[in-house]
Every structure is written in C-alpha cells, then in structure tokens.
Protein backbone atom coordinates (compact mmCIF):
# COMPACT_ATOMS: atom_id res chain seq x y z
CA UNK A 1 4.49 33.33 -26.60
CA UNK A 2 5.97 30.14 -25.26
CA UNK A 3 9.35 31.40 -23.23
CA UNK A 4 12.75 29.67 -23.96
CA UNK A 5 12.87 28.05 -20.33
CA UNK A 6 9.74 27.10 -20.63
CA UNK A 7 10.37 24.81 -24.35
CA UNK A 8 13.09 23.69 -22.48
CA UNK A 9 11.38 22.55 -19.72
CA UNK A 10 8.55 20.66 -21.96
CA UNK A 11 11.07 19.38 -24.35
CA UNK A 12 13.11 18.14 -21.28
CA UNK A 13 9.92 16.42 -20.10
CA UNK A 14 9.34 14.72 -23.12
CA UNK A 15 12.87 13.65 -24.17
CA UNK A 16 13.06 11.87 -20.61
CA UNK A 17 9.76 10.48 -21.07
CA UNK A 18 10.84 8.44 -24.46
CA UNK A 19 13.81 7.31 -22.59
CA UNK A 20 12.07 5.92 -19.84
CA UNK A 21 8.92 4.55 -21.54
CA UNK A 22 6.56 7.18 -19.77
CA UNK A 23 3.06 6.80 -21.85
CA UNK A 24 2.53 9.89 -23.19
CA UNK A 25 -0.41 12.49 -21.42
CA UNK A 26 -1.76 15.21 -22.16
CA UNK A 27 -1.76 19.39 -20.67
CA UNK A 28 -4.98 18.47 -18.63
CA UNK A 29 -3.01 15.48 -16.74
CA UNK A 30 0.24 17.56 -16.31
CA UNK A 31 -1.66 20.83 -14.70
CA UNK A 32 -0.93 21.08 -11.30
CA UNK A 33 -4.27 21.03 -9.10
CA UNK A 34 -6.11 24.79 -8.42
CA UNK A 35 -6.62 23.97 -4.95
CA UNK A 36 -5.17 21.71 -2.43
CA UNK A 37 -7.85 18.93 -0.71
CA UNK A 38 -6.34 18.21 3.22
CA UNK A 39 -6.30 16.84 5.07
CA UNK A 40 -7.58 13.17 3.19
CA UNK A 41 -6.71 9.78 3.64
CA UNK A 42 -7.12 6.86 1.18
CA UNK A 43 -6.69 3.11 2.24
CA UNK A 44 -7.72 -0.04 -0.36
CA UNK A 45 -10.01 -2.14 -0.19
CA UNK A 46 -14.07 -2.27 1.43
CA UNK A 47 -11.83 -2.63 5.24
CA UNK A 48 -10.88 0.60 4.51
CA UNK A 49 -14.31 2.45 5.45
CA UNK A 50 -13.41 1.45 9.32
CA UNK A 51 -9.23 2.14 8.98
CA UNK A 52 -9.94 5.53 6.95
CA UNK A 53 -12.19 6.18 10.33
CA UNK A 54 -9.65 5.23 12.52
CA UNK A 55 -7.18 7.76 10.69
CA UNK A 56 -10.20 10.57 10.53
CA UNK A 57 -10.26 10.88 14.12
CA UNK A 58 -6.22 12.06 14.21
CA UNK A 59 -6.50 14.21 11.01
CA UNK A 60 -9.56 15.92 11.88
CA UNK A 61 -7.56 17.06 15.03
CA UNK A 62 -4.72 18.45 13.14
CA UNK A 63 -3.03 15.17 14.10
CA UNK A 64 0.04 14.43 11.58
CA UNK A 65 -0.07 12.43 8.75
CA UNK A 66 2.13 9.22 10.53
CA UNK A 67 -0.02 8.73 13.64
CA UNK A 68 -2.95 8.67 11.28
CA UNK A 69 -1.86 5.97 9.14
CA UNK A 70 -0.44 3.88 11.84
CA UNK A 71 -3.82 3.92 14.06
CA UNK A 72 -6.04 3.70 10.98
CA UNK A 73 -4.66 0.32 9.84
CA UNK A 74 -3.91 -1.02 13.40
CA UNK A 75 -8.13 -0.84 13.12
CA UNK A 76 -7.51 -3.82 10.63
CA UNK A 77 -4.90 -5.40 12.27
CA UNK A 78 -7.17 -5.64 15.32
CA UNK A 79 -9.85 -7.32 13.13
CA UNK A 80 -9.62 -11.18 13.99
CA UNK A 81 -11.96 -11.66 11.30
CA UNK A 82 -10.11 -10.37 8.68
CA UNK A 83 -8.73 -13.33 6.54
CA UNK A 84 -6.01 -10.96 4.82
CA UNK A 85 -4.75 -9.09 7.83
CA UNK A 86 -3.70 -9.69 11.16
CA UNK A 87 -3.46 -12.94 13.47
CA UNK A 88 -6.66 -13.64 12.10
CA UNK A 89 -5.66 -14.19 8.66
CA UNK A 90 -5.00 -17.38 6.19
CA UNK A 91 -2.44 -18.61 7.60
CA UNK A 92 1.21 -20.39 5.47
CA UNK A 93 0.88 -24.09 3.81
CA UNK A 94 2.50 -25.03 7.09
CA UNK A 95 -0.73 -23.53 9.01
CA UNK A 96 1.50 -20.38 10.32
CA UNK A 97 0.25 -16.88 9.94
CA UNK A 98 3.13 -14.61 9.35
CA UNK A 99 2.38 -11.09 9.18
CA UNK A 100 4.31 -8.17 7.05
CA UNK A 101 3.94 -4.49 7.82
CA UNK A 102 5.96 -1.05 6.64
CA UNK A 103 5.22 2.43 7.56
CA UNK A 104 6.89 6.06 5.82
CA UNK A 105 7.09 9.58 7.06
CA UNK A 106 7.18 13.36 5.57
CA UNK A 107 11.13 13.12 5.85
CA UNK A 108 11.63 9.94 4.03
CA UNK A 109 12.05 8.21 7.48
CA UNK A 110 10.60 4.66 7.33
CA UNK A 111 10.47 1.15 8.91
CA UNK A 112 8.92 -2.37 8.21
CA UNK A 113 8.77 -5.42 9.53
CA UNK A 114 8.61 -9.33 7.57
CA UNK A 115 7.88 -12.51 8.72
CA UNK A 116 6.59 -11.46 11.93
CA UNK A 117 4.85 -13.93 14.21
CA UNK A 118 2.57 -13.40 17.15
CA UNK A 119 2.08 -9.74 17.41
CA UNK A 120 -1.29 -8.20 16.65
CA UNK A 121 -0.14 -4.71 15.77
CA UNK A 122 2.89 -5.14 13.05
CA UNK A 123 3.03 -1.58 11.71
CA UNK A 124 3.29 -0.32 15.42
CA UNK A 125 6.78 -2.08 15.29
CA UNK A 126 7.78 -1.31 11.67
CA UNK A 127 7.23 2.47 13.49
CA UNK A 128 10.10 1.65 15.89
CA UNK A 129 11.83 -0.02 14.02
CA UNK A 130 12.10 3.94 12.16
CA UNK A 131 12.09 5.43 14.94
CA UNK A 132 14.28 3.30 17.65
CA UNK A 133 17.16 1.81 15.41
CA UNK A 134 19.33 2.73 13.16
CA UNK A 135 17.48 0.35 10.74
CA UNK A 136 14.81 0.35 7.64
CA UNK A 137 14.10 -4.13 8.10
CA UNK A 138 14.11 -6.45 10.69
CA UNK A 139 12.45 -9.86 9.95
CA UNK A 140 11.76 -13.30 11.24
CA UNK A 141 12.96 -13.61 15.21
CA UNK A 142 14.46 -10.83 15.43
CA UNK A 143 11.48 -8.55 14.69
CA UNK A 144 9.76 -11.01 17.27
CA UNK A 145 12.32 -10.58 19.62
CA UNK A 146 12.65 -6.45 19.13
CA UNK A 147 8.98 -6.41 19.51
CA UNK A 148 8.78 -7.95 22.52
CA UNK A 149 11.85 -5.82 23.97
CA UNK A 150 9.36 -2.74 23.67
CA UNK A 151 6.68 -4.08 24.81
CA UNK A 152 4.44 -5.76 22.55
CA UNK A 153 2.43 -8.56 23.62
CA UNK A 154 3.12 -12.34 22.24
CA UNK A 155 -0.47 -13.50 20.97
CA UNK A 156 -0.72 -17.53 21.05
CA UNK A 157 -0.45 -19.23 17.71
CA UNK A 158 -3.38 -20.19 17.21
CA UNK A 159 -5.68 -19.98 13.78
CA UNK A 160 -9.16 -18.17 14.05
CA UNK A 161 -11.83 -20.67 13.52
CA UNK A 162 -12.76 -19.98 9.93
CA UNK A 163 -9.46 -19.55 8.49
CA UNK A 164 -8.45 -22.54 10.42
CA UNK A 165 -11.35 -23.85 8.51
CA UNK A 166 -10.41 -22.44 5.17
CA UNK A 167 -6.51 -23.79 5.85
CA UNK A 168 -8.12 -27.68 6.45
CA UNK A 169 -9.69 -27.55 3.26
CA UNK A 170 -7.08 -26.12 1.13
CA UNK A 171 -4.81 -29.01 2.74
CA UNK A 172 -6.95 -31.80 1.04
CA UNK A 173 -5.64 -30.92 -2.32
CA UNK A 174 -2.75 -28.50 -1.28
CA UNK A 175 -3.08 -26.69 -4.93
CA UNK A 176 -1.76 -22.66 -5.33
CA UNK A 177 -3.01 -20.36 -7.37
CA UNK A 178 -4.38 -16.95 -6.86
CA UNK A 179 -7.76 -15.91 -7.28
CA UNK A 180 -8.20 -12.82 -8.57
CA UNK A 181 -10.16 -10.43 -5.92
CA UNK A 182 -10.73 -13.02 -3.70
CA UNK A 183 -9.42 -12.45 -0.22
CA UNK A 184 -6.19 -14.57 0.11
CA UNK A 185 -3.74 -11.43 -1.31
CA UNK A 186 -4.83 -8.35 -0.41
CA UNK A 187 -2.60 -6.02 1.86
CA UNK A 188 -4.31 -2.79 2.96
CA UNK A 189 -2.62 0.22 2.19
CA UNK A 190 -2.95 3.49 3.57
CA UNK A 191 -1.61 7.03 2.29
CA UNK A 192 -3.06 10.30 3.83
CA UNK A 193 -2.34 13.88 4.17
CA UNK A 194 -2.53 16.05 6.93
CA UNK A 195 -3.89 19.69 7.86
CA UNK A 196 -0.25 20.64 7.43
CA UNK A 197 0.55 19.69 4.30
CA UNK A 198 2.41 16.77 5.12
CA UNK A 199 2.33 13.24 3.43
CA UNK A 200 2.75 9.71 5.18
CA UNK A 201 1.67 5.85 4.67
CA UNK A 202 2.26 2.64 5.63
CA UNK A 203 1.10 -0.98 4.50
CA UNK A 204 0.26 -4.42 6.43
CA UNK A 205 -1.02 -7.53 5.12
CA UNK A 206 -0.74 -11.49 6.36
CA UNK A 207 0.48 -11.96 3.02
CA UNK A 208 -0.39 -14.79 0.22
CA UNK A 209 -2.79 -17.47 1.83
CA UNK A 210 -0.64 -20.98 1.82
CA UNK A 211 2.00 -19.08 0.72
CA UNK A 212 5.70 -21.24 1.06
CA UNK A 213 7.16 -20.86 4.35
CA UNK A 214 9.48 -17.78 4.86
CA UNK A 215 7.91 -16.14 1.61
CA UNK A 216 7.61 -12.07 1.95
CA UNK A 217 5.72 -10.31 -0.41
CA UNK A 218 5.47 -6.65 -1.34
CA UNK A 219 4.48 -4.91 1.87
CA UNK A 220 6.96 -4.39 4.11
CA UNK A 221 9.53 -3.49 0.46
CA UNK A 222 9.37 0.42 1.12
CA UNK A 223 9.26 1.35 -2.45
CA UNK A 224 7.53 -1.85 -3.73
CA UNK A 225 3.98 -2.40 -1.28
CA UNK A 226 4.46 1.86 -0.28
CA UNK A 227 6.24 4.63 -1.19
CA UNK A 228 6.31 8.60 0.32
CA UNK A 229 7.77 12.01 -1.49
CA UNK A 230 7.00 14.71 0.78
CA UNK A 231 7.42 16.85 -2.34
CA UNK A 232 5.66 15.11 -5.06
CA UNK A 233 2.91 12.39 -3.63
CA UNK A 234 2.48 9.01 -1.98
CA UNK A 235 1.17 5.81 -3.33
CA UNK A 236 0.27 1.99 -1.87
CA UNK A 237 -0.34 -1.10 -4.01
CA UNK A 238 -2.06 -4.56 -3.32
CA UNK A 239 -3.18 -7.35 -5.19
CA UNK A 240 -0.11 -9.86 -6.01
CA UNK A 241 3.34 -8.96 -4.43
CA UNK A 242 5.47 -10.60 -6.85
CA UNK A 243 3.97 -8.02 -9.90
CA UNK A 244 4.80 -5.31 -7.79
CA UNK A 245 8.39 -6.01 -6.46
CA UNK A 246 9.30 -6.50 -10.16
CA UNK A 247 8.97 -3.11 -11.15
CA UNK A 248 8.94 -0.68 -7.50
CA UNK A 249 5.49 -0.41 -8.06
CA UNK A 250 4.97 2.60 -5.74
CA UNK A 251 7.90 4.47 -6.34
CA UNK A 252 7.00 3.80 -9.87
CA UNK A 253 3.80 5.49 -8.99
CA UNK A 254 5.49 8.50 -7.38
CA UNK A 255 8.18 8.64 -9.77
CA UNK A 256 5.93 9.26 -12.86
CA UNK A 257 3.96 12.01 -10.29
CA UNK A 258 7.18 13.72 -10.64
CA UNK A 259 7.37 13.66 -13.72
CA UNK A 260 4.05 15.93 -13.62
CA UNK A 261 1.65 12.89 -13.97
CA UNK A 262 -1.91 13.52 -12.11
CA UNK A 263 -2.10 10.48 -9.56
CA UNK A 264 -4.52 8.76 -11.67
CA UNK A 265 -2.16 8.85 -14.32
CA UNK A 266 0.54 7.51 -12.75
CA UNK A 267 -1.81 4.92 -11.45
CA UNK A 268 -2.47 4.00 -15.30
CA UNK A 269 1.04 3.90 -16.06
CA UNK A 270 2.63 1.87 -13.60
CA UNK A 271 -0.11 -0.79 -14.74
CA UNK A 272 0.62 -0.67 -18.07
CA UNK A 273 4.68 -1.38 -17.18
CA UNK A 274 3.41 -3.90 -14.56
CA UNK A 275 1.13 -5.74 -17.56
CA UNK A 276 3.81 -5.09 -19.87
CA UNK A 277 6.32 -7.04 -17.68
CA UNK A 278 3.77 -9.82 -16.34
CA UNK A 279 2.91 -11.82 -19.53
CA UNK A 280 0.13 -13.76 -17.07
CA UNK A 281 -1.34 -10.24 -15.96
CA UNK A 282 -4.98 -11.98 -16.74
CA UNK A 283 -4.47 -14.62 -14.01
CA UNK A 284 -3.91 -11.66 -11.21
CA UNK A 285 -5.01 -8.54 -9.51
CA UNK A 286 -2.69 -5.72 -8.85
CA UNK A 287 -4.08 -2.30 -7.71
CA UNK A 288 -2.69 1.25 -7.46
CA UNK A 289 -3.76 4.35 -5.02
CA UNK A 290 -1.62 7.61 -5.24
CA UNK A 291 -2.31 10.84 -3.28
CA UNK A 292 -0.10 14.31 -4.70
CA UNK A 293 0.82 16.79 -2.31
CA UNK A 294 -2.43 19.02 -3.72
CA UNK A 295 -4.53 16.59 -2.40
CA UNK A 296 -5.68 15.04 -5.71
CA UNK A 297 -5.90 11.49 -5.58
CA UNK A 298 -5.97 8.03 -8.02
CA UNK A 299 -6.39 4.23 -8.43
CA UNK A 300 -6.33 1.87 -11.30
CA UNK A 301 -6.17 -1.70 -11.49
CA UNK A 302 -4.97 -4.71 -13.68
CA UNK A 303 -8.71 -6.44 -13.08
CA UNK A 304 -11.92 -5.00 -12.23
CA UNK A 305 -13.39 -5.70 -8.73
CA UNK A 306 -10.68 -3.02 -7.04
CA UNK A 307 -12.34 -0.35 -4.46
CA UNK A 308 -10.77 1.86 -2.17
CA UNK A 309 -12.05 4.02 0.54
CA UNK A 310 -11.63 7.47 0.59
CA UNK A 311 -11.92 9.87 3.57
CA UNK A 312 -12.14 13.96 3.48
CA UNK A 313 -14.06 16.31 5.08
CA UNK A 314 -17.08 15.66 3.02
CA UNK A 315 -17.46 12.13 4.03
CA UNK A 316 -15.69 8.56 3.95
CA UNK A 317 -16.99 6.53 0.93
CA UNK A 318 -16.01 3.80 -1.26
CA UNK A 319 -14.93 4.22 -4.69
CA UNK A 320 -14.62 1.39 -7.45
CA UNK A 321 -11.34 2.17 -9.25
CA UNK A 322 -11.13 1.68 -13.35
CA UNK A 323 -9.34 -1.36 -14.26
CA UNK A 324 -7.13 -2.58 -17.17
CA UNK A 325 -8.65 -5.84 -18.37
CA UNK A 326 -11.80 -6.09 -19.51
C-alpha cells in the first residue's frame, strides 16, 4: 500500500511539474540508479577522446573531480589546430580570437573568464579567478591583466594559418550565419565525477567564428554554458550560445535532475523548452550532456550530428547522442 508521505511526495512532484512545464516521465526515468558508475568523465564533441584522456589520468589516481576537468580541457586549449578552441581558433569579424572559459566545483565554488585575449590556457584563470578573488567574472583587460599578474604567459596575436585562411575568405562576402555542426560554435564541455563521489566541470570555447566584436556567448555564464549540484548532477551545453542563455540551459538540465529526471531526461527536456522558445530551432545546433551523482549519464540534441566522449573504467569512446529534429 502506497504510504501517505509517499502520495504526498508524488502528488507534490507532479503538481510542481504542471506549474513549471516539466514534460511528464515515467517510474523507469524517476528511479534512482542501483549502482553508482565513478569515477567517469564526459566532455562533447570527437576532441573529447584526447580531453576525457587528459582528465583519466587524474581520476584514475583518485585525483578530484576539479583538477580533472581543468587539465582535461586545457588538452584542447593547447590544440593550435583546433578551429573552435584556443588561440588557434576562428578568430572575430575584426580577425581577433577572443577566448571564453568557466570552471565549477563540489561546493558550488566557480569562476570564468570572457573576452580573454592572448592566453592559451583560459579555464586555468577562470580557476583563480574562484579560487584567488572574491569574484565569479572578470572579462576583457582585466582578465588579461589578472592573468598575467599570476603568471600566465601573453601569446602573440597572431591567427594560425588555416583559420587565418578560413577568416580571409569569410571577409570576401562578410555574411553570418551558423552552420549547423560545422565547427565555427562549438565549446567543449566537460563534467566528471570522481572516486569520491564528488562532481565538477568547466567549459571553454573561442566562441562564434566572425562573431561581432565584444560578443560573449554561453560559456563562461555559470548556469547557462555549465552548471554543478554536488547533490543532484552536473550538465554542459554547446552548439549556439544565444539558445542556451535564454533559458539557463544547464541549470535547466540540473534543475529537472532534481526534480527526479534521469540525465537523459533532463537532456530531452531542456531541448524541448529550448525548441519551444527558439522558433528558428531548425537553423541551429544546441546539445546537452548531464552526469547525476550515481554516475548515470545523458545527451540529446536539437539536430543530429552531436557526439560526445565518454570515459570510465571500461574504456573512453564516442557516443552519437539522439537528436530532436529529424
């Protein structure tokens, strides 16, 4: 027999979900996981597969969760080939690469940097910007300025040759519009968690390719590009920033994980509210990855063509993620 707390409870859960729009699922994607999978680490994208390796060799040493994600995606940032990440990256309109970068911790202590010029390693000062100041943001010169205060090396600004390349060509018509899945938006995100238990992630990207001057996308927007609950789950988003500021997509993510969502779920939900919000949905990409504190994880994405890496003990692999529009 069902006990009074617990019709309480269930009623509770579904009275708030009407309120707040939650798509209705069913017992299967409320049950809490049997066992718990640690530590893992998830990052998007086919760049993942060397990041999730660079985060394998701190959580297979019972390293915690934050130094994991930090060296796993400084990996990419390294990568001067890499035309969405890093100094290497498609640069501004104005032929500038300007580089955005958060990072989160168990505690709900977290830092990010925007419109950050010159330094290779971006998340590496979103960390101290967490972990030095009484902060979440710095941006523009003064990140460049706090960066170089602790030590960071000022790179030359200079293009690499093929997105130099790419940049010369756009130039000749100077038309915007994002491609969907083609490499001129995509951030890579990274959530893991750790032998302990403990959940962290962080984000960096180079942003939109001939994006305006100044803009700042998703990434560094703890809550928006990345988003940790110690208690409940993480998630990281790419694709398009602009979808995903509008409606917090990874706290969205997390939220609806509360809410006793599996993470692919939540994944699925936060893209229906994102498609439900973006009447030009079918003109972009906009992928989800959530990881609960049992170790389950999820993705789903407006398009198809979204893959994510994921790393366990069992092996680091790519996964294609199920997609919204057919």
């Amino acid at each position: 027999m069902t006990s009074r707390r617990k019709f309480i409870q269930t009623a509770g859960f579904a009275g708030a979900a009407a309120l707040i729009g939650l798509p209705e699922i069913s017992l299967a994607e409320k049950r809490p996981a049997s066992g718990t999978t640690k530590p893992i680490v998830l990052s998007t994208w086919k760049r993942g597969l060397a990041a999730n390796d660079g985060a394998w060799k701190v959580l297979s040493a019972n390293g915690r969760a934050l130094d994991a994600v930090e060296k796993g995606v400084n990996v990419t940032e390294a990568d001067f080939t890499d035309r969405s990440v890093g100094l290497g990256a498609l640069p501004d309109r104005d032929g500038h690469v300007t580089l955005d970068a958060s990072i989160m911790d168990e505690h709900g202590s977290c830092g990010s940097v925007a419109f950050l010029q010159h330094i290779m390693h971006p998340v590496s000062v979103a960390r101290l910007v967490m972990e030095k100041t009484p902060h979440v943001m710095l941006v523009g010169e003064g990140a460049l300025q706090f960066a170089l205060e602790n030590g960071f090396k000022k790179e030359p600004d200079k293009l690499s040759p093929a997105s130099e390349q790419a940049w010369k060509e756009w130039l000749k018509k100077s038309e915007y519009k994002p491609v969907v899945n083609i490499e001129n938006h995509d951030t890579i995100g990274m959530i893991a968690l750790d032998a302990a238990g403990n959940l962290s992630g962080s984000c960096t990207t180079s942003g939109l390719a001939y994006k305006m001057h100044g803009r700042v996308g998703d990434s560094p927007i703890i809550g928006a590009g990345m988003y940790v609950d110690n208690e409940v789950g993480a998630a990281c988003a790419t694709g398009v920033g602009e979808a995903v500021m509008k409606i917090c997509g990874s706290f969205l993510v997390v939220e609806y994980m509360r809410q006793g969502m599996s993470p692919d779920a939540a994944c699925r939900a936060a893209v229906k509210r994102l498609t439900e919000r973006n009447p030009n949905y079918k003109d972009i990409q906009v992928g989800f990855l959530a990881l609960n504190k049992q170790g389950e994880t999820g993705a789903y994405a407006v398009q198809h063509g979204f893959n994510y890496a994921l790393c366990d003990s069992s092996g680091n692999k790519l996964v294609d993620a199920d997609f919204f529009v057919n």
